[in-house]
Protein backbone atom coordinates (compact mmCIF):
# COMPACT_ATOMS: atom_id res chain seq x y z
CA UNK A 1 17.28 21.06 -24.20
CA UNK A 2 17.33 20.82 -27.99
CA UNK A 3 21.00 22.31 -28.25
CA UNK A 4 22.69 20.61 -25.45
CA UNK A 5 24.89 17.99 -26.37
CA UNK A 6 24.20 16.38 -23.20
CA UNK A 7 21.61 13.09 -24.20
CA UNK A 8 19.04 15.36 -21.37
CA UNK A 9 15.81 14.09 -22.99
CA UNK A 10 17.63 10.22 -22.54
CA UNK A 11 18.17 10.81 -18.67
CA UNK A 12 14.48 12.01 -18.53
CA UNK A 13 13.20 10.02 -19.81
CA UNK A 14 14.82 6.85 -18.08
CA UNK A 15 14.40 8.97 -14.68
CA UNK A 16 10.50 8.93 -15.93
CA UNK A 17 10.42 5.10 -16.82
CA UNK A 18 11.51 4.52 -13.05
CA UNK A 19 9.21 6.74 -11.93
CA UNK A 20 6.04 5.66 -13.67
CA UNK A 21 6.85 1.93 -12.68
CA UNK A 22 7.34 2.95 -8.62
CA UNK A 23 4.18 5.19 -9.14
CA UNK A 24 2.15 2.00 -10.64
CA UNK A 25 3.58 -0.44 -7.81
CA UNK A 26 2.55 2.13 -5.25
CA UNK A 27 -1.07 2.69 -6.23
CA UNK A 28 -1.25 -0.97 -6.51
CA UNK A 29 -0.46 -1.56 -3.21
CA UNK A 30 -2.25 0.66 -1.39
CA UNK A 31 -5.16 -1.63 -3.25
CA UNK A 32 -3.90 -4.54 -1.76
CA UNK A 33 -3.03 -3.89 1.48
CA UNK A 34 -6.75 -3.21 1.98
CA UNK A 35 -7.45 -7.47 2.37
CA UNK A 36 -9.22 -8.09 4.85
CA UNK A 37 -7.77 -11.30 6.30
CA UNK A 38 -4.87 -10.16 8.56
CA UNK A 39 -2.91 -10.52 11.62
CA UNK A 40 -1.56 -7.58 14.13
CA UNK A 41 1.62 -8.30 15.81
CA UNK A 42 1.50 -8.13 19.66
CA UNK A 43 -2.11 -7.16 19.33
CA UNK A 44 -5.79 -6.60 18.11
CA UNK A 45 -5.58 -4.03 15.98
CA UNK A 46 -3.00 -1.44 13.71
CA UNK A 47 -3.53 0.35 16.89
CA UNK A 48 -2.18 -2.07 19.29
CA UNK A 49 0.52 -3.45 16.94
CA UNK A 50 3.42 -3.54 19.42
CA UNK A 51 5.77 -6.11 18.20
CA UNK A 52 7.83 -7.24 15.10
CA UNK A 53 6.94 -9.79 12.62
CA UNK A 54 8.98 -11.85 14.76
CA UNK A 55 7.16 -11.45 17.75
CA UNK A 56 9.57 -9.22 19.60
CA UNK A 57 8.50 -6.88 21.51
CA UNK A 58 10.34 -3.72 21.27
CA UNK A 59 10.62 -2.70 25.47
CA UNK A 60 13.75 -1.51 26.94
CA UNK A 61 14.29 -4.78 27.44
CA UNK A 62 14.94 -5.90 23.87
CA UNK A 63 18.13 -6.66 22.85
CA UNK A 64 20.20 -4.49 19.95
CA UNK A 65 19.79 -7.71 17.67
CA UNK A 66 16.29 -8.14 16.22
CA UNK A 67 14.81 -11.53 16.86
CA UNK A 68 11.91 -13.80 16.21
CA UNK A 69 9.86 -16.63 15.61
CA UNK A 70 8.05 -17.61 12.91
CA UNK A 71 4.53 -17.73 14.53
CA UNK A 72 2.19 -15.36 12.54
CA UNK A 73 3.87 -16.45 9.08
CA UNK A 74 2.68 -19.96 9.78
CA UNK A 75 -0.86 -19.09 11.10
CA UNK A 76 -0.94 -17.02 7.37
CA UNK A 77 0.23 -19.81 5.57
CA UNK A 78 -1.97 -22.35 7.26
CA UNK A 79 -5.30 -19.69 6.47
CA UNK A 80 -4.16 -20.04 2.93
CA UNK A 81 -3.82 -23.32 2.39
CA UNK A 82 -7.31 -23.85 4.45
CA UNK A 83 -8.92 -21.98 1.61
CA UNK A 84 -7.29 -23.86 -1.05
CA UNK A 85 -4.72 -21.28 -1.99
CA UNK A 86 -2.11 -22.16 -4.95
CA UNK A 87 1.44 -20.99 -4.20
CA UNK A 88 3.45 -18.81 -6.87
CA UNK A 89 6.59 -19.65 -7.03
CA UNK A 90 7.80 -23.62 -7.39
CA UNK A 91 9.90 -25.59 -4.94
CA UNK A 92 13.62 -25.59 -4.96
CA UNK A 93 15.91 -28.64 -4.65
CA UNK A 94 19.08 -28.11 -2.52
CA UNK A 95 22.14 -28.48 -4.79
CA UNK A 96 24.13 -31.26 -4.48
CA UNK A 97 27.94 -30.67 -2.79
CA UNK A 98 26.89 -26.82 -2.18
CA UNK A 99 26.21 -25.26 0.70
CA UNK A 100 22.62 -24.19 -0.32
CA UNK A 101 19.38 -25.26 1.21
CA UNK A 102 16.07 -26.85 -0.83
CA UNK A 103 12.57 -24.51 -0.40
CA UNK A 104 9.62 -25.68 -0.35
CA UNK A 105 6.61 -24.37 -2.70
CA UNK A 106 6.08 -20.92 -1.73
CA UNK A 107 3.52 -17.77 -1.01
CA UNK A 108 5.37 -14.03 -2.02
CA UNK A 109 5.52 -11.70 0.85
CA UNK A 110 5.81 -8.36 -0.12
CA UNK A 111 7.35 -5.64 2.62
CA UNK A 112 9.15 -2.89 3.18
CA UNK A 113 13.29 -3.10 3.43
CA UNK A 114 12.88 -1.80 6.89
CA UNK A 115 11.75 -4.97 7.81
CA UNK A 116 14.59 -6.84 6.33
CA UNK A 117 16.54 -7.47 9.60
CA UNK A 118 13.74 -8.56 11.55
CA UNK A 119 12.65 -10.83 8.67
CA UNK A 120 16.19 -12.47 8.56
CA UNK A 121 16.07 -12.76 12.42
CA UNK A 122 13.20 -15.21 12.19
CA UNK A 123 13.78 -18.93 12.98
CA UNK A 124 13.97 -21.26 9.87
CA UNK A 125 14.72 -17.96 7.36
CA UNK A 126 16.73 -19.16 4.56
CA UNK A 127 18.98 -16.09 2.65
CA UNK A 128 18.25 -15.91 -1.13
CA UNK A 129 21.92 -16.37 -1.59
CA UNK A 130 21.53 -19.84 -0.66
CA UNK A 131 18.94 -20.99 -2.91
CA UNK A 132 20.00 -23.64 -5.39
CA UNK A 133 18.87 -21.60 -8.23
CA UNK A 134 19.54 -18.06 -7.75
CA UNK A 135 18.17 -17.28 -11.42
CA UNK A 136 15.18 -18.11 -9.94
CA UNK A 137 15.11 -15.28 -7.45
CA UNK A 138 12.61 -12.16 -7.77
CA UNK A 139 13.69 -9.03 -7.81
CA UNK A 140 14.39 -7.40 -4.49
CA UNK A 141 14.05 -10.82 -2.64
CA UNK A 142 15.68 -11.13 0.31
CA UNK A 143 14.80 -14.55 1.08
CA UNK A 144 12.32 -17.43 2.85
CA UNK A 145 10.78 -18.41 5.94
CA UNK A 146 8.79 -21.51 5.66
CA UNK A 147 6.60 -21.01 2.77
CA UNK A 148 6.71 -17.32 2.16
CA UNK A 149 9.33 -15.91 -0.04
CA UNK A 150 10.10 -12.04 0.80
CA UNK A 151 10.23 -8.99 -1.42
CA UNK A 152 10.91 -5.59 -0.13
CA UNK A 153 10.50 -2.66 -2.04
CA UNK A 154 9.97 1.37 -0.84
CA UNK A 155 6.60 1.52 -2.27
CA UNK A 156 5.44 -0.95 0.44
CA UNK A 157 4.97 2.21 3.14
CA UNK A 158 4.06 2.40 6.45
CA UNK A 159 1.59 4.05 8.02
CA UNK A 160 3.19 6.78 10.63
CA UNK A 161 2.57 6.78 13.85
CA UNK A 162 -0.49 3.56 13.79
CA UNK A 163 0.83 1.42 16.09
CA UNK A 164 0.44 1.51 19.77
CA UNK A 165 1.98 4.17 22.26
CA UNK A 166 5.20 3.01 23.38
CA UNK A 167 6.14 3.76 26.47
CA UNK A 168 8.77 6.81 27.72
CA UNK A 169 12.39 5.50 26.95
CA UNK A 170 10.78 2.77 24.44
CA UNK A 171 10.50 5.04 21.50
CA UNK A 172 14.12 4.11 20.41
CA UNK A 173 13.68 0.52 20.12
CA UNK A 174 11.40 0.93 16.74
CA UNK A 175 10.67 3.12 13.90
CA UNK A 176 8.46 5.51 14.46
CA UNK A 177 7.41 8.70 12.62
CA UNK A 178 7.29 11.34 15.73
CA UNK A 179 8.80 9.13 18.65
CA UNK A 180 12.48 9.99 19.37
CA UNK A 181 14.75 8.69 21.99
CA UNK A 182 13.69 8.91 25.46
CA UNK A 183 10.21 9.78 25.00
CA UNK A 184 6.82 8.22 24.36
CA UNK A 185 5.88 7.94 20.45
CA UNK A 186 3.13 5.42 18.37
CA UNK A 187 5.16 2.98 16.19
CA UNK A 188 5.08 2.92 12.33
CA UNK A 189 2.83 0.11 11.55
CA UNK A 190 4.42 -2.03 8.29
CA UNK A 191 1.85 -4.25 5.77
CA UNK A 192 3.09 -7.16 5.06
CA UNK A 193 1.26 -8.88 2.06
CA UNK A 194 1.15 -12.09 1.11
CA UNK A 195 -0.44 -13.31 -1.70
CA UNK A 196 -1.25 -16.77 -3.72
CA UNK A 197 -2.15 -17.21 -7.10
CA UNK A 198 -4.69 -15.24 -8.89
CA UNK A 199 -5.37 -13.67 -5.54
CA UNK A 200 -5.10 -10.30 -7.56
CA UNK A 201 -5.12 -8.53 -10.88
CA UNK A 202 -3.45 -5.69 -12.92
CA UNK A 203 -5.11 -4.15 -16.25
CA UNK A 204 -4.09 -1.77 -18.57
CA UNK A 205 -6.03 0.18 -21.65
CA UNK A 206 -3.88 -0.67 -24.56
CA UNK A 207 -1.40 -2.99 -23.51
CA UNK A 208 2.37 -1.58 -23.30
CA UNK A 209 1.06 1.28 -25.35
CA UNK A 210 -1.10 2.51 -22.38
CA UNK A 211 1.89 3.88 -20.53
CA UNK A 212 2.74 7.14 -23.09
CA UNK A 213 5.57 9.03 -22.98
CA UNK A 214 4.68 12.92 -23.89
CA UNK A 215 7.87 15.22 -24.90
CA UNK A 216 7.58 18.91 -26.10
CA UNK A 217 10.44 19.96 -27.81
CA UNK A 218 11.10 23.72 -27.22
CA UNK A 219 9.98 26.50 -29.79
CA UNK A 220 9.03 30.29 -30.09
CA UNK A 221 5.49 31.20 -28.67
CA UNK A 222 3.93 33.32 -26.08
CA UNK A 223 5.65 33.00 -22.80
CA UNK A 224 8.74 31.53 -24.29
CA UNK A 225 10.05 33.49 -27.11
CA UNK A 226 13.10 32.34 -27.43
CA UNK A 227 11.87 28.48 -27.58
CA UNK A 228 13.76 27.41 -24.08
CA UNK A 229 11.48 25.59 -22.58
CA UNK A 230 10.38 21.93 -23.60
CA UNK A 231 8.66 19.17 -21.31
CA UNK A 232 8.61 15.89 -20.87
CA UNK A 233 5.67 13.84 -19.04
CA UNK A 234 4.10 10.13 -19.05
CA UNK A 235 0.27 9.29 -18.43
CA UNK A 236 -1.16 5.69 -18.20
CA UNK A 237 -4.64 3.93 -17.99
CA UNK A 238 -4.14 1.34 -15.27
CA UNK A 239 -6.42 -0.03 -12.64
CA UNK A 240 -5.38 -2.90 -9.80
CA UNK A 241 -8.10 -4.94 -7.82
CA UNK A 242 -8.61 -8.03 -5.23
CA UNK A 243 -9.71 -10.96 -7.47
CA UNK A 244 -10.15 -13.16 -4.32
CA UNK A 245 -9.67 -11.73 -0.69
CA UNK A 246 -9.59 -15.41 0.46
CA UNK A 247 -5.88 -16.04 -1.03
CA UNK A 248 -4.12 -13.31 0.15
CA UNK A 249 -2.91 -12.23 3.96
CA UNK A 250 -1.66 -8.96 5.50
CA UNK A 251 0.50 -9.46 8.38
CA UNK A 252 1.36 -5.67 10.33
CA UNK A 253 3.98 -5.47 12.37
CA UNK A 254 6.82 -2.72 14.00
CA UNK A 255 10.20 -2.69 12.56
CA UNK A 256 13.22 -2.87 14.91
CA UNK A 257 15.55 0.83 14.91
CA UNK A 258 18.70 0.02 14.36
């Protein structure tokens, strides 16, 4: 590592930065998809979930195109604002002579891309490309429905297999772990969170300093004689938490297979 004239340590430690940011947004929300106000599409429990965030179900008699209403993002919007939730994000005027469309003060949703099609299928979605102020746009948004404003990101996983048994043939028509086409299979059951202000909280030991980045440059020693071997790692002190169940929402739901 030391001799190549390849900038190795650079890529690594880039490659590293990604990876302790995905590793931090992952641990944080497994802690907050464990809210306990929620909704279960199509049913009672992450056991029965047998629909999309829509409201589809996904039979054989489902069309190809996802589709849906906006039912359960209302009844989490309306919990919410019953217990005095504050939105996040502020509203957005429509632009005037543009094609783009106002939004109104919002809630984040937070979800997994899979559920990007069957988000945009809902009634009343609005693309982010059409806001007035893209600048204003989160990373990885994909757009709003009402007064939720989505994010999708990979850490936002599934749990395999959680959803009800689908029926013999009905496997195909959504994402599922062990289910293949033309046989029975449990759907993959998607969190969807979303949150109001101060409805959670982040810390860190240290500030920025309490994500470190550890590199060993190679030398001579036992084991390694010839000094070829060097390492590079990261550690961090970081802890996540619910501040206030009351102001956030977890919607679960299927995801349409495309």
């Amino acid at each position: 590592m030391a001799a190549s004239h390849d900038p190795v340590l650079n890529v690594i430690s880039e490659r590293q930065a990604t990876q302790a940011g995905e590793t931090i947004d992952f641990l944080s929300y497994k802690t907050f998809r464990a809210g306990t106000q929620a909704a279960y599409a199509g049913g009672t429990s992450r056991a029965t979930v047998d629909a999309t965030i829509g409201l589809q179900a996904l039979t054989s008699a489902a069309t190809a195109a996802p589709t849906g209403t906006d039912g359960l993002i209302q009844k989490a919007i309306r919990v919410l604002e019953r217990n005095d939730a504050v939105k996040l994000r502020k509203k957005l005027r429509a632009a005037v002579g543009i094609a783009t469309e106002p939004i109104r003060e919002s809630f984040i949703g937070i979800c997994h891309p899979d559920l990007r099609q069957d988000i945009e299928a809902i009634t009343g979605f609005v693309p982010v490309e059409k806001y007035s102020e893209t600048g204003d746009a989160i990373e990885g948004e994909i757009g709003s429905v009402r007064g939720v404003r989505f994010i999708t990101t990979t850490q936002a996983v599934p749990f395999a297999d959680a959803g009800a048994t689908l029926a013999s043939g009905n496997a195909q028509y959504a994402v599922s772990t062990s289910g293949t086409q033309g046989s029975s299979g449990n759907a993959d059951v998607y969190p969807v969170i979303i949150l109001a202000a101060d409805a959670i909280g982040c810390a860190t030991l240290g500030g920025m300093d309490s994500l470190r980045s550890k590199v060993v440059q190679p030398k001579p020693g036992p084991g390694d004689p010839l000094g070829q071997r060097g390492t590079v790692a990261w550690d961090t002190f970081y802890s996540s938490i619910i501040l206030q169940d009351l102001w956030m929402y977890r919607i679960e739901a299927m995801a349409t297979n495309l």
